[in-house]
C-alpha atoms as a PDB file:
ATOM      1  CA  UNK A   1       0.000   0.000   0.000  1.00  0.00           C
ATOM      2  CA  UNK A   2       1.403   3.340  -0.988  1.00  0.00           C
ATOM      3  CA  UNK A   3      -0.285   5.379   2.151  1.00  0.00           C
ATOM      4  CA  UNK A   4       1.266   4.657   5.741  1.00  0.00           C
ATOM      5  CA  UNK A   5      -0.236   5.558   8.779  1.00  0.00           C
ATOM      6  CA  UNK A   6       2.635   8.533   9.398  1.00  0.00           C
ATOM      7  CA  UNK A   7       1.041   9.876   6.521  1.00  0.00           C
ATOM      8  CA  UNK A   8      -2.312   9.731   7.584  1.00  0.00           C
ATOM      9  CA  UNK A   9      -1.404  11.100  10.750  1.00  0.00           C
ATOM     10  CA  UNK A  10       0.416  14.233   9.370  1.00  0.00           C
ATOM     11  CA  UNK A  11      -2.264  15.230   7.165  1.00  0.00           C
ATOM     12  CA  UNK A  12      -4.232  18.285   7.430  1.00  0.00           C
ATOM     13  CA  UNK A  13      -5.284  19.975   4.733  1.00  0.00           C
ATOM     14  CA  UNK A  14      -7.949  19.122   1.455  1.00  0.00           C
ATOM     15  CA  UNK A  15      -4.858  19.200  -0.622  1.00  0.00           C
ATOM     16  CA  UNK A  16      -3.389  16.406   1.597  1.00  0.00           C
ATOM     17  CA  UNK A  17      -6.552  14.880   1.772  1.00  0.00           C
ATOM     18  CA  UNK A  18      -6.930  14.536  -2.176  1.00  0.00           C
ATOM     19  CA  UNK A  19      -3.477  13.496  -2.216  1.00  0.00           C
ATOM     20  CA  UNK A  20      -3.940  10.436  -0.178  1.00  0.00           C
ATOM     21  CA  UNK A  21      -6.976   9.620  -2.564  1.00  0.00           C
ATOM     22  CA  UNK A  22      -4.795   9.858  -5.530  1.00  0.00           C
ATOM     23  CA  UNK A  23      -2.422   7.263  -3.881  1.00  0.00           C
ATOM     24  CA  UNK A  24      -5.666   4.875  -3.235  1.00  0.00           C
ATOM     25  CA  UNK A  25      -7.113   5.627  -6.423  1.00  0.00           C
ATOM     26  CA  UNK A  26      -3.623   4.716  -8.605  1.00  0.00           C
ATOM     27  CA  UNK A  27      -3.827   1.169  -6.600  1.00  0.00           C
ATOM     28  CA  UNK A  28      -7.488   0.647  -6.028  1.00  0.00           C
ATOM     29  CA  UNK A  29      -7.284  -1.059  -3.262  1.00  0.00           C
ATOM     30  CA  UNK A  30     -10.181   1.012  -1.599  1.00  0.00           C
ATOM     31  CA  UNK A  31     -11.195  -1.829   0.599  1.00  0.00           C
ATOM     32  CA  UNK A  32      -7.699  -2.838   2.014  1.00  0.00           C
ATOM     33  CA  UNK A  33      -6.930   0.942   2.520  1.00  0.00           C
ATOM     34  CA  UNK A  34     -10.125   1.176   4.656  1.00  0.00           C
ATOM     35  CA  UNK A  35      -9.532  -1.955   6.353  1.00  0.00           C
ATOM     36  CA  UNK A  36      -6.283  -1.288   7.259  1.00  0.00           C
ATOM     37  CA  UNK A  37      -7.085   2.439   8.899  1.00  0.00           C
ATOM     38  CA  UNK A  38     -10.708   2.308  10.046  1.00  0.00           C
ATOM     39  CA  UNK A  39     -10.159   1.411  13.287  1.00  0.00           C
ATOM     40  CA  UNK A  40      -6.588   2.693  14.328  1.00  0.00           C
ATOM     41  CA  UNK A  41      -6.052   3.528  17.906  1.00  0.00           C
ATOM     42  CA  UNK A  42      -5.665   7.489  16.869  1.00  0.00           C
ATOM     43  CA  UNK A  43      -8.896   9.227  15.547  1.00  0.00           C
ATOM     44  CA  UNK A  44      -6.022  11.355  13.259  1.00  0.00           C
ATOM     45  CA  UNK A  45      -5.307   8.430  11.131  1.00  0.00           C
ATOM     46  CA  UNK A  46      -9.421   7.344  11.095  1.00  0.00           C
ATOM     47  CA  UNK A  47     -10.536  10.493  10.110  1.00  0.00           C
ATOM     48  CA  UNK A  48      -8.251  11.316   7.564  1.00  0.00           C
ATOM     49  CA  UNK A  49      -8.259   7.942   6.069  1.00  0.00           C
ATOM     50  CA  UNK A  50     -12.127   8.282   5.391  1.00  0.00           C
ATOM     51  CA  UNK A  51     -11.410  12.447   4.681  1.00  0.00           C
ATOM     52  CA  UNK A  52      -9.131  10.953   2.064  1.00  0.00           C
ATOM     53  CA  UNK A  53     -12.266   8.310   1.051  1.00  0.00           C
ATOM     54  CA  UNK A  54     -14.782  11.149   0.992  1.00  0.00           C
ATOM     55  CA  UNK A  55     -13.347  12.303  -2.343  1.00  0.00           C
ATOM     56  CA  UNK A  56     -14.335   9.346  -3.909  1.00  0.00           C
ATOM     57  CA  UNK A  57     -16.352   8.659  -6.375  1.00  0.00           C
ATOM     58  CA  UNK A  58     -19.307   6.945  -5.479  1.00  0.00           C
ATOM     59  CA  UNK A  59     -18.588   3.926  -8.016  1.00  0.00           C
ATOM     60  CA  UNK A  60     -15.012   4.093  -6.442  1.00  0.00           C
ATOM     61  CA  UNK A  61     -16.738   3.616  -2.780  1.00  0.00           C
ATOM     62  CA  UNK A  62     -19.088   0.870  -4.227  1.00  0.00           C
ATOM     63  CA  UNK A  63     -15.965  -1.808  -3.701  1.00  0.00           C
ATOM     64  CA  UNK A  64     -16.331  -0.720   0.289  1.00  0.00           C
ATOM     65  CA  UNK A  65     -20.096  -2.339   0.040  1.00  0.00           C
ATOM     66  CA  UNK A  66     -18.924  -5.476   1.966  1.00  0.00           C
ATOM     67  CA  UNK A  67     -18.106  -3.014   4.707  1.00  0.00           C
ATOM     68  CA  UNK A  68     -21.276  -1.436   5.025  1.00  0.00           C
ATOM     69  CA  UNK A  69     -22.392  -3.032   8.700  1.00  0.00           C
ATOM     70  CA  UNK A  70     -18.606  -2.551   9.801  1.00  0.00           C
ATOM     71  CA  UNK A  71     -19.259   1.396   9.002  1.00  0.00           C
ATOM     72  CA  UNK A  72     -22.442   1.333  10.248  1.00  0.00           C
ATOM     73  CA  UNK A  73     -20.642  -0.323  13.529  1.00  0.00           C
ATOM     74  CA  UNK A  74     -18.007   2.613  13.556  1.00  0.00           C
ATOM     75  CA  UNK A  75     -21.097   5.387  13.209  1.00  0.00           C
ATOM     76  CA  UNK A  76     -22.453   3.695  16.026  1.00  0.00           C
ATOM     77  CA  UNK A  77     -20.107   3.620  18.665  1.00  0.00           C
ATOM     78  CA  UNK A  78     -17.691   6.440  17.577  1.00  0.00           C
ATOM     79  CA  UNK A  79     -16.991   9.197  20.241  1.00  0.00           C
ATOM     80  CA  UNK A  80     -15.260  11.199  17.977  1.00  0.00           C
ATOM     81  CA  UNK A  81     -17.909  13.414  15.795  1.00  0.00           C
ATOM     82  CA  UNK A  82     -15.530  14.237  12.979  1.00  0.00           C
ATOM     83  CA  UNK A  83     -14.866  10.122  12.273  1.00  0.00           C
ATOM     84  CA  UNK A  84     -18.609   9.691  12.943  1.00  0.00           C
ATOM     85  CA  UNK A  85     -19.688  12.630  10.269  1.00  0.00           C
ATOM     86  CA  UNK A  86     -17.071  11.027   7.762  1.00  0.00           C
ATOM     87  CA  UNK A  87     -18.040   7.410   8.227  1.00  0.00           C
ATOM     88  CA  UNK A  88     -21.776   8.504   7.942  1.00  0.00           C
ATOM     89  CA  UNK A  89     -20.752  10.130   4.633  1.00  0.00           C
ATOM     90  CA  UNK A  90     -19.358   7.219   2.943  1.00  0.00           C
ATOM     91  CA  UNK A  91     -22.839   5.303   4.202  1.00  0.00           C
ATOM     92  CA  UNK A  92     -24.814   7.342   2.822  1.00  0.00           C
ATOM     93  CA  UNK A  93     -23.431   7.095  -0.531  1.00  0.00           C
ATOM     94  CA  UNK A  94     -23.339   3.225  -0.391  1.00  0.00           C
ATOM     95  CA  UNK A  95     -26.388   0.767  -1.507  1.00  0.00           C
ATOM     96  CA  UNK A  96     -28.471   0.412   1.117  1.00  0.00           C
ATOM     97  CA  UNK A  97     -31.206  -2.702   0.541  1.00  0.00           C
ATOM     98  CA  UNK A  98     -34.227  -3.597   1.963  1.00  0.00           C
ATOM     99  CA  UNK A  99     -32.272  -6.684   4.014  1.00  0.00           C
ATOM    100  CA  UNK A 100     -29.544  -3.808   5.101  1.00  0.00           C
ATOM    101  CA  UNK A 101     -32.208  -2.092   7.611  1.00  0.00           C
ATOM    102  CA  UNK A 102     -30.856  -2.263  11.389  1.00  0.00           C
ATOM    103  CA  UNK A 103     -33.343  -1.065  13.961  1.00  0.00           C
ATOM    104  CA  UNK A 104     -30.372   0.128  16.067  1.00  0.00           C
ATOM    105  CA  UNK A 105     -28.736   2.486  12.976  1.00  0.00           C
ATOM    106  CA  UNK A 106     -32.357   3.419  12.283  1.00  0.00           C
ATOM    107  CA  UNK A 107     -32.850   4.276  16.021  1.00  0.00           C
ATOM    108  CA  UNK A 108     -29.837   6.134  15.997  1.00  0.00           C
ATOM    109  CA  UNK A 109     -30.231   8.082  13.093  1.00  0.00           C
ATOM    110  CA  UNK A 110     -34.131   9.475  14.618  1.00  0.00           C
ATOM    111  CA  UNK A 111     -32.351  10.459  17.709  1.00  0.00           C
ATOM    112  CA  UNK A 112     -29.290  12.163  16.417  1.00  0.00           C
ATOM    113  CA  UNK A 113     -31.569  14.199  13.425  1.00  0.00           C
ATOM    114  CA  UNK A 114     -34.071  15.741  16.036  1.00  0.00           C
ATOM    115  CA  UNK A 115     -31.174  16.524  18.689  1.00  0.00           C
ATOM    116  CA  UNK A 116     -30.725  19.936  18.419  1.00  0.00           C
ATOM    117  CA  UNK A 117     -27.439  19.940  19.734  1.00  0.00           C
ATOM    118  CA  UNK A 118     -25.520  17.412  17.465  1.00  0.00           C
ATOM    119  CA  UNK A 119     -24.133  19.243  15.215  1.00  0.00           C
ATOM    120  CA  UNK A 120     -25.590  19.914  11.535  1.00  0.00           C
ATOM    121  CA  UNK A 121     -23.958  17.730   9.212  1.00  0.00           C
ATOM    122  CA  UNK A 122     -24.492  14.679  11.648  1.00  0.00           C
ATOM    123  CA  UNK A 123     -28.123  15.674  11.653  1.00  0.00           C
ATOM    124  CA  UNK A 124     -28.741  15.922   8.284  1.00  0.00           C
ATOM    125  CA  UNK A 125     -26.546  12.680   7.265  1.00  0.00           C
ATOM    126  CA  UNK A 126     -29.056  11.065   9.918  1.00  0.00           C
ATOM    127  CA  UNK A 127     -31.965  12.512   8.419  1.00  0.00           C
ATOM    128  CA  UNK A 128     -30.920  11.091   5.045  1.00  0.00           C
ATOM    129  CA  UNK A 129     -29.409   7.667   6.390  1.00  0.00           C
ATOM    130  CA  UNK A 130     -33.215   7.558   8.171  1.00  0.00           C
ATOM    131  CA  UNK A 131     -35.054   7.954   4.910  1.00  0.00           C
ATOM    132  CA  UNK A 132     -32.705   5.541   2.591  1.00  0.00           C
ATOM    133  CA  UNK A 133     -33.636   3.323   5.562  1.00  0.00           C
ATOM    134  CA  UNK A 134     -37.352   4.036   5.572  1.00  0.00           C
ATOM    135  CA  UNK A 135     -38.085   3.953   2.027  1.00  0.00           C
ATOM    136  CA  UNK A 136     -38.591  -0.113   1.625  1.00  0.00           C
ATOM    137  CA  UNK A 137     -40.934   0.334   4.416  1.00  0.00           C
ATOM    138  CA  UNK A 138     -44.166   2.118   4.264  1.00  0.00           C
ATOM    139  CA  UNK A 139     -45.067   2.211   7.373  1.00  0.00           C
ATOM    140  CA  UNK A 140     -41.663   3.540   8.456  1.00  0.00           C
ATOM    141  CA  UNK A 141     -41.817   6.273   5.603  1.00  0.00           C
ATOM    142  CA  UNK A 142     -45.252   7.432   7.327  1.00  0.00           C
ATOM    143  CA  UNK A 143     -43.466   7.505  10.561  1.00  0.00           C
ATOM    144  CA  UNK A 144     -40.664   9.396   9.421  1.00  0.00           C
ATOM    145  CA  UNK A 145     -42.428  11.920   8.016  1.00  0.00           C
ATOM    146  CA  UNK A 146     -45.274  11.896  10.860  1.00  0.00           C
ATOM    147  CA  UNK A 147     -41.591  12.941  12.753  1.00  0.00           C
ATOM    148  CA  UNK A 148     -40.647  15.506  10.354  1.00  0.00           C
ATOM    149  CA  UNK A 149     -44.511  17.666  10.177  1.00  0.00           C
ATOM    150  CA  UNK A 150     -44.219  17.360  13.645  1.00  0.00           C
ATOM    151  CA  UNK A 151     -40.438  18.518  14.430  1.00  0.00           C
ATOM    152  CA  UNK A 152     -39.897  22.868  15.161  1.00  0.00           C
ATOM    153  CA  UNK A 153     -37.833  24.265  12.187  1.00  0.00           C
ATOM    154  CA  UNK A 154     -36.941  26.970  14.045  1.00  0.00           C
ATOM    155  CA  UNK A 155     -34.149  24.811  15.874  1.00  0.00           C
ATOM    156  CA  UNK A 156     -32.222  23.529  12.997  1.00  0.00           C
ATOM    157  CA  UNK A 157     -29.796  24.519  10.592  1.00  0.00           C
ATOM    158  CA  UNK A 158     -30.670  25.224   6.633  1.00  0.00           C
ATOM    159  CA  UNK A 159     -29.229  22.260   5.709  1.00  0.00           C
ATOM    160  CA  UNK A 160     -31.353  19.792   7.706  1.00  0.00           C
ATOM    161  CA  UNK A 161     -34.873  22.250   6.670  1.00  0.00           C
ATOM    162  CA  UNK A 162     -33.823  21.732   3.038  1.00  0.00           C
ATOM    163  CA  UNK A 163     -33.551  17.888   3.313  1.00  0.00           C
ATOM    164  CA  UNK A 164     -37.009  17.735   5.146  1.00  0.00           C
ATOM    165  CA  UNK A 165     -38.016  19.888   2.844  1.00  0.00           C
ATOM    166  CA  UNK A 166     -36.690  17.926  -0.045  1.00  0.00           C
ATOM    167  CA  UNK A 167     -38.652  14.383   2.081  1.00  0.00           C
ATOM    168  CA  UNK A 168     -41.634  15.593   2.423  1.00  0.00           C
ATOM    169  CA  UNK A 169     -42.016  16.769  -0.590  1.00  0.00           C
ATOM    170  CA  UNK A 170     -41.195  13.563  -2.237  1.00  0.00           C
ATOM    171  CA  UNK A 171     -37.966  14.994  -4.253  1.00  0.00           C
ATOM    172  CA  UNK A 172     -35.212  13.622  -2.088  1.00  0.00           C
ATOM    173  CA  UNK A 173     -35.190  10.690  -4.447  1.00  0.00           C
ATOM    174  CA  UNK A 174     -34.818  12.546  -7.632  1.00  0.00           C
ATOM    175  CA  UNK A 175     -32.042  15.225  -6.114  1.00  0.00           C
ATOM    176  CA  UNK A 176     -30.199  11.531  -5.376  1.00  0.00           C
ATOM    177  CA  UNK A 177     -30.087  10.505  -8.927  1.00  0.00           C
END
């Protein structure tokens, strides 16, 4: 692998960031590069291994599919809210199917969008993580929006209005494709 862990740990800018994706991208080895750093002992190397992922393009992160319930695991249990925003990113550009749905993700992701004080892009990565979740489901669907009529606006950022917005007004889909 072209990308040590020094180097993940040094890095800390976008152009760094990119860099290290270049260095993936010339191997391909996306799945070995985020098995080998995903769960290092420092958040550094973690969170700049999946910054470095997050450039991606989203049929470059389809070969990290078989390690959708192993990101979902990290989201989960993460203390750190920079590794937990990234690893929700790369989620919620994966396939999610029908079979995929975990109660305990889904549970998480209701809490942590109506919890005014996680921060933004965790919200709105939940909100979206909720309704890729919901949509096999119709009587999920009707209880996530039921949750979003009946959430106050006037406590959230832009960004999670404009994906509710988007939700409810059935056009989340369509912005996705």
């Amino acid at each position: 692998m072209f990308v040590t862990r020094e180097q993940l740990k040094a890095s800390s800018s976008e152009v760094e960031a990119l860099a290290i994706y270049n260095k993936v991208k010339e191997t391909g080895e996306w799945l070995s590069f985020l098995n080998t750093f995903l769960h290092d002992e420092d958040y550094q190397v973690t969170r700049n291994a999946l910054w470095a992922l997050t450039k991606a393009t989203n049929e470059e992160l389809s070969s990290l599919q078989p390690m959708l319930h192993e990101l979902i695991d990290k989201a989960l249990n993460e203390k750190n809210s920079s590794v937990r925003r990234l690893s929700m990113n790369i989620i919620v550009r994966l396939e999610m199917k029908e079979d995929d749905l975990r109660t305990d993700f889904l549970d998480f992701c209701l809490d942590h969008m109506q919890n005014p004080d996680e921060y933004p892009g965790i919200q709105s990565l939940c909100l979206k993580l909720a309704y890729k979740m919901c949509m096999f489901y119709p009587e999920l669907m009707d209880e996530l929006k039921r949750t979003l009529v009946s959430m106050d606006m006037a406590f959230y950022s832009p960004a999670l209005r404009s994906v509710r917005n988007r939700i409810l007004a059935n056009k989340y889909h369509e912005a996705r494709r």
